[in-house]
Protein backbone atom coordinates (compact mmCIF):
# COMPACT_ATOMS: atom_id res chain seq x y z
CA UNK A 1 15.42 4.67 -19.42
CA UNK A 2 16.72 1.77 -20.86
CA UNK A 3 14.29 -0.85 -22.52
CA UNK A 4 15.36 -3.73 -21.18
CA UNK A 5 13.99 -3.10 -17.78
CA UNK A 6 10.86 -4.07 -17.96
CA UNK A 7 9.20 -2.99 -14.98
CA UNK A 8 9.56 0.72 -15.97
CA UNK A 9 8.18 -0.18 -19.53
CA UNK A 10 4.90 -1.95 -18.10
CA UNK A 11 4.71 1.73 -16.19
CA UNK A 12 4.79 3.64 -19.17
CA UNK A 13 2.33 1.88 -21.05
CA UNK A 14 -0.04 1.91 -17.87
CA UNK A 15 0.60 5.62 -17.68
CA UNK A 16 0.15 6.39 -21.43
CA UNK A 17 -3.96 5.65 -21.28
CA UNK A 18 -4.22 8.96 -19.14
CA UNK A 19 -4.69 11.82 -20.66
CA UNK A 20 -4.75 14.14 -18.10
CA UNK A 21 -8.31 14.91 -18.28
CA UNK A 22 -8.60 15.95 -14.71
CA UNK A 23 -11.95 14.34 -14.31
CA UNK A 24 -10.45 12.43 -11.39
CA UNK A 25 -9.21 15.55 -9.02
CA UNK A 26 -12.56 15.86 -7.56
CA UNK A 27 -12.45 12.08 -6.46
CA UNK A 28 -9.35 12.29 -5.11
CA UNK A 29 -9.24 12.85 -1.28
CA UNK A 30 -5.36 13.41 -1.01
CA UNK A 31 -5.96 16.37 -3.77
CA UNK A 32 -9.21 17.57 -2.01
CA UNK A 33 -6.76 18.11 1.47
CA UNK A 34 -3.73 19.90 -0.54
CA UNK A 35 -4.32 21.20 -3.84
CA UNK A 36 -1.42 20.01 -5.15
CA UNK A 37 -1.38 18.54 -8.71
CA UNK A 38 1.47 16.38 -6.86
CA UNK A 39 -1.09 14.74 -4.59
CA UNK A 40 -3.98 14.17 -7.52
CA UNK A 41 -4.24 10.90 -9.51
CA UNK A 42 -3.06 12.68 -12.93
CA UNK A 43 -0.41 14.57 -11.05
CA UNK A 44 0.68 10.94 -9.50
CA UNK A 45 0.95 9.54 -12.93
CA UNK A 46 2.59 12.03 -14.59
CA UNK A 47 5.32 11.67 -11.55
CA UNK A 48 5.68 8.08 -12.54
CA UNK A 49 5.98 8.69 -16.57
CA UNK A 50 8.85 11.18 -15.60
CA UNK A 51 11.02 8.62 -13.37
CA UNK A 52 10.64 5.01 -15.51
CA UNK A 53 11.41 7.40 -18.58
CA UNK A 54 14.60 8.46 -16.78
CA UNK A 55 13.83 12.10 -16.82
CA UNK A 56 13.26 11.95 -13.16
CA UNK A 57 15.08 11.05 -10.06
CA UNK A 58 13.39 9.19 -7.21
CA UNK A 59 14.36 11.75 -4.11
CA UNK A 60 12.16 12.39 -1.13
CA UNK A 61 9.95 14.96 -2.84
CA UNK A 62 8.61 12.18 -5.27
CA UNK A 63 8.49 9.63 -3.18
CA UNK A 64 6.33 12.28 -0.82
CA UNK A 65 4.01 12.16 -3.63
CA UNK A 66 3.87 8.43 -4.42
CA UNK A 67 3.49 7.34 -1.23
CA UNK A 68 0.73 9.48 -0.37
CA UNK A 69 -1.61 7.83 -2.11
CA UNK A 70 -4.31 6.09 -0.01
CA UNK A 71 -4.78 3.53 -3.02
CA UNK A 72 -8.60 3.99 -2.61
CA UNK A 73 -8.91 3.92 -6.43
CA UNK A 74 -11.81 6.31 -6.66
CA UNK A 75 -10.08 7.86 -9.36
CA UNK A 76 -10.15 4.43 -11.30
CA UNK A 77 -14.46 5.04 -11.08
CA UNK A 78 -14.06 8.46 -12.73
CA UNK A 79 -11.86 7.52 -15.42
CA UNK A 80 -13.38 7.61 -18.70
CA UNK A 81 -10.15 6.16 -20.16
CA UNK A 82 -10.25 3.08 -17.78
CA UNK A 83 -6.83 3.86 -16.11
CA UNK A 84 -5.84 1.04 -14.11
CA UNK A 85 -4.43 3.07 -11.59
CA UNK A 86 -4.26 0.43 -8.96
CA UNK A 87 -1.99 -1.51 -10.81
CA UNK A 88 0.08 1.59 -11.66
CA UNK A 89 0.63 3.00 -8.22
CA UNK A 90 1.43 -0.69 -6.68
CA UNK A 91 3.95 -1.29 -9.78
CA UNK A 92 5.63 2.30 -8.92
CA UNK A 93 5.95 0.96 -5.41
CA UNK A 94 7.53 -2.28 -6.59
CA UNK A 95 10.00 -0.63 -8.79
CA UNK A 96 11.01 1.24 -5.77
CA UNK A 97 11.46 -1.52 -3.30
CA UNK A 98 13.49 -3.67 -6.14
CA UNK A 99 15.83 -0.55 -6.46
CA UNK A 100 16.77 -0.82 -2.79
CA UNK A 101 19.29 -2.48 -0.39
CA UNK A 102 18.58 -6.01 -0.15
CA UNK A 103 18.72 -5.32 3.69
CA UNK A 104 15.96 -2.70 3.60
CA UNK A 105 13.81 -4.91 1.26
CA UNK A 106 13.66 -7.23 3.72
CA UNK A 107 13.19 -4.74 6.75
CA UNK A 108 9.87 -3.77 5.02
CA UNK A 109 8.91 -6.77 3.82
CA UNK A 110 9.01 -8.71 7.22
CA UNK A 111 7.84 -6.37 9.32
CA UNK A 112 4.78 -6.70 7.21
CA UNK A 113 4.95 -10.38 7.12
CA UNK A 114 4.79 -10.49 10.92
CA UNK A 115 1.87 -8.56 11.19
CA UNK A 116 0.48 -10.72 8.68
CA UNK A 117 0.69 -14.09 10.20
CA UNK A 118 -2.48 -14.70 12.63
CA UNK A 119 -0.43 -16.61 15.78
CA UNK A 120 1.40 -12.97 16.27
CA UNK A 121 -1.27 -10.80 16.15
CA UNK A 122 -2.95 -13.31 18.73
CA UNK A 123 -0.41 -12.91 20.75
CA UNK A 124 -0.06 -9.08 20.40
CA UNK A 125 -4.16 -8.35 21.34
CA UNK A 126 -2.77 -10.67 24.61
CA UNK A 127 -0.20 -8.62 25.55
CA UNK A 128 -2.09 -5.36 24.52
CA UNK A 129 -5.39 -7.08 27.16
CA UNK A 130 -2.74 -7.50 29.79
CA UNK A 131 -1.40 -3.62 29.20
CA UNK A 132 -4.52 -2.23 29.19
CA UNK A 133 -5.64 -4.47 32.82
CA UNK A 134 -2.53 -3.05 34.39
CA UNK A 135 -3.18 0.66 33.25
CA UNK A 136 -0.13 0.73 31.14
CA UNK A 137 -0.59 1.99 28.31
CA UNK A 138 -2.09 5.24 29.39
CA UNK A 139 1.63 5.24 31.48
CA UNK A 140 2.99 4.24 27.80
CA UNK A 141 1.01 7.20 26.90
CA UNK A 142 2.43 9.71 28.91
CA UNK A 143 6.32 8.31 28.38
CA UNK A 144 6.44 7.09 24.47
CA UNK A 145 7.85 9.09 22.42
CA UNK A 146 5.37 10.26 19.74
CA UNK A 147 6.13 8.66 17.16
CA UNK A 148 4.64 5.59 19.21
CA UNK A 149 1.80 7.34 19.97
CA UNK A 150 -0.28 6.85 16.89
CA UNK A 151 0.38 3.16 17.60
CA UNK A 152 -1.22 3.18 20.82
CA UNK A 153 -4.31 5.26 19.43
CA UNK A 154 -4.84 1.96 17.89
CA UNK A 155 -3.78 -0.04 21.31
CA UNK A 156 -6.40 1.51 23.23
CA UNK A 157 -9.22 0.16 20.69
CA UNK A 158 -8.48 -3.23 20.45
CA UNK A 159 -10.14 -5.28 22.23
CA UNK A 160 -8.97 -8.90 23.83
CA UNK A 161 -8.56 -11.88 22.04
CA UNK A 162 -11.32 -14.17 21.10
CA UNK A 163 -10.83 -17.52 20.45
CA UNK A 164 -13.00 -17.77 16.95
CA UNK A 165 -11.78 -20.19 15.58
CA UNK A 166 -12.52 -22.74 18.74
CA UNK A 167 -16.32 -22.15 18.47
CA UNK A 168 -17.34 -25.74 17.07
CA UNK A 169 -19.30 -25.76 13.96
CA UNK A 170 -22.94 -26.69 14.34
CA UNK A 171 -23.20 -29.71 11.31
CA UNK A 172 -26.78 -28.84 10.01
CA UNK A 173 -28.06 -30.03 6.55
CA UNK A 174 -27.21 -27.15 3.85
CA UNK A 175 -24.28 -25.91 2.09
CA UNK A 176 -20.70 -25.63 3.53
CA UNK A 177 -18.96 -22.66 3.42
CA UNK A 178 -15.16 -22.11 4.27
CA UNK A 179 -15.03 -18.54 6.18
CA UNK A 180 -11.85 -16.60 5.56
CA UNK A 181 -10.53 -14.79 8.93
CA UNK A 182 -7.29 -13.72 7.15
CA UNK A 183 -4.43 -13.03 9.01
CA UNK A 184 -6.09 -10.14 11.79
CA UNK A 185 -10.18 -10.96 11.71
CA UNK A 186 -9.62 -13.46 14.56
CA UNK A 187 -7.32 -11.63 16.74
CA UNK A 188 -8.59 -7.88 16.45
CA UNK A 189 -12.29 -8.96 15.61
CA UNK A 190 -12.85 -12.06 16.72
CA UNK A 191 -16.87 -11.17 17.96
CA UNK A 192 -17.30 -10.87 14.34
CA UNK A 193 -15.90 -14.89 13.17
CA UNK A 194 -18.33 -15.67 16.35
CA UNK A 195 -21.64 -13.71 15.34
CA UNK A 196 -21.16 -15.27 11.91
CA UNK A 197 -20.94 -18.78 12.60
CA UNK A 198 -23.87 -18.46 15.23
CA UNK A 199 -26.06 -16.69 12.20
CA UNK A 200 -25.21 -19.02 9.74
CA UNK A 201 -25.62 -21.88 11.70
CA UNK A 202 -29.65 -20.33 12.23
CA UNK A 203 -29.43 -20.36 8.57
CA UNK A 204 -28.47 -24.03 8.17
CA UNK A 205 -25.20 -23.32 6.79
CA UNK A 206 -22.26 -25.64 7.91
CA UNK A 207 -19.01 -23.28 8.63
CA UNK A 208 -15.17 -24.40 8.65
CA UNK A 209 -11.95 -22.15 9.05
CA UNK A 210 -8.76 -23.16 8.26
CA UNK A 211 -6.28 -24.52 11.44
CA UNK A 212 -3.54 -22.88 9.17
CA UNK A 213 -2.70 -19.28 9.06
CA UNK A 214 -3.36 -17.56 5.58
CA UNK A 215 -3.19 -14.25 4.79
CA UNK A 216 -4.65 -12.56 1.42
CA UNK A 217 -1.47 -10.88 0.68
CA UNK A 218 -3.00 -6.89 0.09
CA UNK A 219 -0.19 -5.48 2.89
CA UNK A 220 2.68 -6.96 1.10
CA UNK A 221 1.35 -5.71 -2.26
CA UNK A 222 0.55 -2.31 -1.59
CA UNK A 223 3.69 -1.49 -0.01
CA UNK A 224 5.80 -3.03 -3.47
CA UNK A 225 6.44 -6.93 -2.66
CA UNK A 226 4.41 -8.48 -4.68
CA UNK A 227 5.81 -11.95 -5.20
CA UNK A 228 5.08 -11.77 -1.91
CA UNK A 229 2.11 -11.21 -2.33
CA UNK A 230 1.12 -13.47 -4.78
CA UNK A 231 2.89 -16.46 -2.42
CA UNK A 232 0.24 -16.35 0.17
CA UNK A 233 -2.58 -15.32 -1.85
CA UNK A 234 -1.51 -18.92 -4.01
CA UNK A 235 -1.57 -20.32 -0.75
CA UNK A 236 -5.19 -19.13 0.23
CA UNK A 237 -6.47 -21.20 -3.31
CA UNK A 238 -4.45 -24.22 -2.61
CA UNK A 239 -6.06 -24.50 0.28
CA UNK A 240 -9.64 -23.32 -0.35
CA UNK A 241 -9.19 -24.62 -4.13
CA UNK A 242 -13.05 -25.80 -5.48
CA UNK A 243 -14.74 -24.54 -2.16
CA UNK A 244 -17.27 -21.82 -1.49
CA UNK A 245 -14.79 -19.00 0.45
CA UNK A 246 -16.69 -16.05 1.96
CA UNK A 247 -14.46 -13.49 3.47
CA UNK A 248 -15.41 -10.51 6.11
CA UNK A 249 -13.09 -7.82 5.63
CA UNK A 250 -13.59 -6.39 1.91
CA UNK A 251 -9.98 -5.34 1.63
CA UNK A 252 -9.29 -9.16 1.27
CA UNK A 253 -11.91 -10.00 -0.71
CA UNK A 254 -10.91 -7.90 -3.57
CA UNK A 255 -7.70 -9.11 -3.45
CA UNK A 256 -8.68 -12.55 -3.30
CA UNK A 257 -10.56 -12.32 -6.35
CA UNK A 258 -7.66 -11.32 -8.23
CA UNK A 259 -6.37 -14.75 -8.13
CA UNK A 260 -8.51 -17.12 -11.24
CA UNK A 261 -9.20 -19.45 -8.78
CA UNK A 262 -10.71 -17.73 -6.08
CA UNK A 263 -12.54 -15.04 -8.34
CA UNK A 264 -16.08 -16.33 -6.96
CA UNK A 265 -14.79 -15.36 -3.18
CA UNK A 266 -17.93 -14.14 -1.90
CA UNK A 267 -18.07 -10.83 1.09
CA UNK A 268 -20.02 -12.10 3.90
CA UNK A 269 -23.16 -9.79 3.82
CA UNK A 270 -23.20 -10.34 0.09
CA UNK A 271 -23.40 -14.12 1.09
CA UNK A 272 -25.76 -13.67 3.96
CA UNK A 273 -28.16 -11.42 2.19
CA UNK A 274 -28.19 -14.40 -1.16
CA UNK A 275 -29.62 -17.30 1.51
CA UNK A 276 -32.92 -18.10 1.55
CA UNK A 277 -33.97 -16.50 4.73
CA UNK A 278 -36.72 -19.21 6.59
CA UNK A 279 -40.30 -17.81 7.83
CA UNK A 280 -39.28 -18.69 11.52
CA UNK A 281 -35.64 -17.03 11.90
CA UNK A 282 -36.92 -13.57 13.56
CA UNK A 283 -34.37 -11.27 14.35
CA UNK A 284 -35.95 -8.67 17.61
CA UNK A 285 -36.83 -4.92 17.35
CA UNK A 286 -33.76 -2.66 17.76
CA UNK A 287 -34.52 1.28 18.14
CA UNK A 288 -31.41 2.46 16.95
CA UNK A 289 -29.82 4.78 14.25
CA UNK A 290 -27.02 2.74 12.74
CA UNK A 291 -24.24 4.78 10.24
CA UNK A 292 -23.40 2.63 7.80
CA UNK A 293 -19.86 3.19 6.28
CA UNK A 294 -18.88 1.91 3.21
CA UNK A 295 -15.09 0.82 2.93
CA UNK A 296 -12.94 2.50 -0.29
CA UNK A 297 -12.55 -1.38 -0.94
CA UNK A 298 -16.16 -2.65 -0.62
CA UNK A 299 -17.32 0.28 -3.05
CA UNK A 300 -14.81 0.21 -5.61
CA UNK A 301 -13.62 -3.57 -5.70
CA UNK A 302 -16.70 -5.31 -4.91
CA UNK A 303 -19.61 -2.65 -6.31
CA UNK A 304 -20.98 -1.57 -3.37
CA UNK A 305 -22.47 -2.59 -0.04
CA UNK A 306 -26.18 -2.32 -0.84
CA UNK A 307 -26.20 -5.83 0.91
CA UNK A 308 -25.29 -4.56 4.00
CA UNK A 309 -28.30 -1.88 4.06
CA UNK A 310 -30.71 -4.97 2.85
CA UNK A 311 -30.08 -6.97 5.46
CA UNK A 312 -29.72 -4.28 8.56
CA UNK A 313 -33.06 -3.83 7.19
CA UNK A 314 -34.56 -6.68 8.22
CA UNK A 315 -33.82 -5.44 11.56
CA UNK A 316 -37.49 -3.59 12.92
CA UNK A 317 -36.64 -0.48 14.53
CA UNK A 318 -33.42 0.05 13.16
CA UNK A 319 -33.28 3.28 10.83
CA UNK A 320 -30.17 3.16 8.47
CA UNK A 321 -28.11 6.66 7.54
CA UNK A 322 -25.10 7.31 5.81
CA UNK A 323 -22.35 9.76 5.45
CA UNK A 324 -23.82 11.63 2.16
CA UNK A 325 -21.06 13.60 0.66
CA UNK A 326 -18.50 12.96 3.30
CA UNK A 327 -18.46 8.99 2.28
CA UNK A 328 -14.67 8.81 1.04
CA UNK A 329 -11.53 7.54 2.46
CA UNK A 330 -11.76 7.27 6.44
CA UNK A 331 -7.57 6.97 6.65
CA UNK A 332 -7.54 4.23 6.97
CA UNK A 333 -5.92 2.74 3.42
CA UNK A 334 -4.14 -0.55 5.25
CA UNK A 335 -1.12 1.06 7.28
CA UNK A 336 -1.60 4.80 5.81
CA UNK A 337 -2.87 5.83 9.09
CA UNK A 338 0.24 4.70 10.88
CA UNK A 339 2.70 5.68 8.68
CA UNK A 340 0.67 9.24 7.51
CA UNK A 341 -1.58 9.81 10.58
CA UNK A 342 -1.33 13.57 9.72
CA UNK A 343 -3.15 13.42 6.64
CA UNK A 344 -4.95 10.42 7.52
CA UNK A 345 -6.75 12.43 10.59
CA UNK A 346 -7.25 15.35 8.20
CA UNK A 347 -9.09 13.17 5.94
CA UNK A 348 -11.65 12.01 8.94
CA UNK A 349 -12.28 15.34 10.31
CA UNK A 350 -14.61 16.18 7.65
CA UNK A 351 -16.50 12.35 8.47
CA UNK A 352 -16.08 12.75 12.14
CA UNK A 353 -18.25 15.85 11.16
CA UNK A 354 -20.93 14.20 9.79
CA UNK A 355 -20.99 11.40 12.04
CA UNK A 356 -21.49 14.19 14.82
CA UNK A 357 -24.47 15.69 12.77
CA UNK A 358 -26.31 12.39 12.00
CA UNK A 359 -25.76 11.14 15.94
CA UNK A 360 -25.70 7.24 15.18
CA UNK A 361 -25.64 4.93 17.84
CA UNK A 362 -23.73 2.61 16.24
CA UNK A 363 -20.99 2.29 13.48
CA UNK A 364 -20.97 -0.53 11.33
CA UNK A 365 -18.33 -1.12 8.73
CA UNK A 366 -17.28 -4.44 6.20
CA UNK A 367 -13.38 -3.54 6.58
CA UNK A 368 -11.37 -4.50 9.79
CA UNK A 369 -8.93 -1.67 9.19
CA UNK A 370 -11.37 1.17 9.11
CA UNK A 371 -13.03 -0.38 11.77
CA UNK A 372 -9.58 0.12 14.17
CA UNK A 373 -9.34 4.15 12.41
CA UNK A 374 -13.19 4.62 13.31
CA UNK A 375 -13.18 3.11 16.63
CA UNK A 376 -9.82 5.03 17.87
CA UNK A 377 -10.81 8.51 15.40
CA UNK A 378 -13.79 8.62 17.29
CA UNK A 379 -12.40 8.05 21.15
CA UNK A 380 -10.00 10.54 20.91
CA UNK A 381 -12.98 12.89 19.92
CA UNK A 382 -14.90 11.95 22.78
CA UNK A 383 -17.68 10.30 20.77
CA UNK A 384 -18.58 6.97 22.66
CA UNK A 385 -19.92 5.46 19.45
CA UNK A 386 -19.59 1.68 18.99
CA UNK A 387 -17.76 0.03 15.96
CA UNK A 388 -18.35 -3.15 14.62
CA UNK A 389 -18.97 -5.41 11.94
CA UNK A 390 -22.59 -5.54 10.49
CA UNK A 391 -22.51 -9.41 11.32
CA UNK A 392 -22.36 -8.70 14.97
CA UNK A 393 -25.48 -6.54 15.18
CA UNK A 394 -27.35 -9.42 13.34
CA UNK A 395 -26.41 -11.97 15.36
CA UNK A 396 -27.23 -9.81 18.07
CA UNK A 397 -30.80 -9.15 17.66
CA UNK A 398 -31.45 -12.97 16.90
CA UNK A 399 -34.76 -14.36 18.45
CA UNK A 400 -33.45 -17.33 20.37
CA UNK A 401 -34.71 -20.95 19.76
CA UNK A 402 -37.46 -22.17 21.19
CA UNK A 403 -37.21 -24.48 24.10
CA UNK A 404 -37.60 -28.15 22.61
């Protein structure tokens, strides 16, 4: 490989701080589903060293490989030599996309951009509402072709549009906080931007979304456009620039805080669970076992969700389990499970498991996308178990205000 490309250079050194150790295989859930060194995180980078070195050829038995990876990064937590395996994967994935046809670059790149703009997906939950009134899509169901059926898996769970953004703000005295809905939050979980605003508002926090569109960028970057990428993410600090942003779905959060100005971007329970909580806010008895999942991104981007368990447990009642040694990748992994749903159901079976065992009755879960895998992973298994955002079930069991 020559040395002036420099794309295939940054790869190499990236690569070269892996030593193959192999303490990452048991981490890896692609590797735990084939046993293929092909599928594991040293395997992976030993893939890339061969093709930016030149002594491999990209062909459909690489790029099997490559783009199997969920990009959970719990390989990068096992890694005594501090891989950054992230950035590795995502650069492999933009070398690829700048070695093809203009015409496909752009295929890929804006059918991503249209799913990432919030006016379309609005408009897709409408049309998916007015589907689902009209008994459609189980007709769709019946007539699609399959590869359109693990799109409508998804169809079936969302639910119709809520308009989030029109709740007014309640202007109390306290801090103001700018909530990011991103590009989907509003459109596929929209109860969510609602509950929040009604809890913080309890809380004496003033709340304000942006009228524009912005989108943290993590699609576009994953799937190797990363200028991109970095466009709307530079968007989200020009217009949040010197404000407190707190985000809901922790996919966006950790990409957010990539960017030096938006590095204190704050996860909403995280947020939630720092306020000073007054005497009189009561939140009502719920006698309920709630499974709390805990997102790839939440766990390895943002250290952990122990905020989420603190503040369920203010909840009386409520008792709190997890997934124990079944807490890895759901499938999830952005738009893995539409593009992989084979693996991607393969990698829930062994959590749909344990989520039969512990018998919650309720999901919660800080990440919008495994929210939709959950929620449609656990219909088609007959398990009518509710998914939502920890937020909701807060807001929820609020006491309401006295009569004045």
């Amino acid at each position: 490989m020559s040395p002036s490309d420099p794309a295939a250079l940054e790869l190499l050194r990236l690569a070269d701080q892996c030593v193959k150790c192999g303490l990452c295989l048991p981490h890896c859930p692609t590797y735990a589903q084939t046993r293929d060194e092909g599928d594991s995180p040293r395997g992976r980078i030993a893939l890339i060293q061969g093709w930016a070195s030149g002594q491999l050829v990209w062909d459909t038995a690489l790029a099997a490989h490559l783009d199997g990876c969920l990009g959970c990064r719990a390989c990068e937590r096992a890694c005594p030599s501090l891989v950054a395996y992230g950035r590795l994967i995502d650069g492999a994935r933009a070398r690829r996309q700048a070695q093809r046809p203009p015409w496909r670059r752009w295929l890929s790149r804006r059918r991503l951009e249209v799913v990432s703009e919030a006016g379309w997906v609005r408009r897709l939950v409408g049309l998916l509402a007015r589907l689902r009134g009209a008994g459609a899509l189980a007709w769709l169901g019946r007539l699609a072709p399959s590869r359109l059926a693990v799109y409508l898996r998804l169809a079936r769970v969302i639910g119709t549009p809520s308009p989030a953004s029109a709740v007014p703000p309640v202007m109390t005295v306290g801090d103001a906080v700018e909530l990011f809905v991103g590009c989907t939050q509003e459109g596929l979980q929209g109860g969510a931007v609602v509950a929040a605003r009604a809890l913080l508002a309890r809380l004496g926090v003033q709340t304000r979304i942006a009228e524009e569109s912005l989108c943290c960028g993590a699609l576009l970057r994953h799937a190797g456009h990363p200028e991109a990428a970095d466009r709307r993410r530079a968007r989200v600090a020009e217009v949040h620039a010197g404000r407190t942003l707190v985000g809901f779905s922790s996919a966006c959060v950790g990409e957010l805080r990539e960017h030096p100005a938006l590095a204190g971007t704050t996860e909403l329970c995280a947020y939630l669970d720092g306020l000073a909580w007054p005497e009189a806010l009561r939140l009502r008895p719920a006698p309920l076992r709630v499974l709390v999942h805990e997102p790839c991104t939440h766990r390895t981007l943002l250290g952990g969700n122990a905020a989420v368990h603190r503040l369920l447990g203010r909840i009386p009642g409520v008792v709190l389990i997890g997934l124990g040694e079944q807490a890895s990748c759901c499938g999830a992994a952005g738009t893995y499970m539409l593009e992989r749903p084979g693996m991607a159901q393969a990698l829930f079976a062994d959590q749909l498991a344990a989520i039969r065992a512990a018998a919650p009755g309720l999901i919660v879960t800080t990440n919008l996308g495994c929210a939709l895998q959950l929620a449609a992973s656990l219909r088609e298994a007959g398990l009518e178990i509710a998914v939502e955002h920890p937020v909701e079930l807060l807001a929820r069991q609020l006491e309401p205000l006295p009569d004045t």
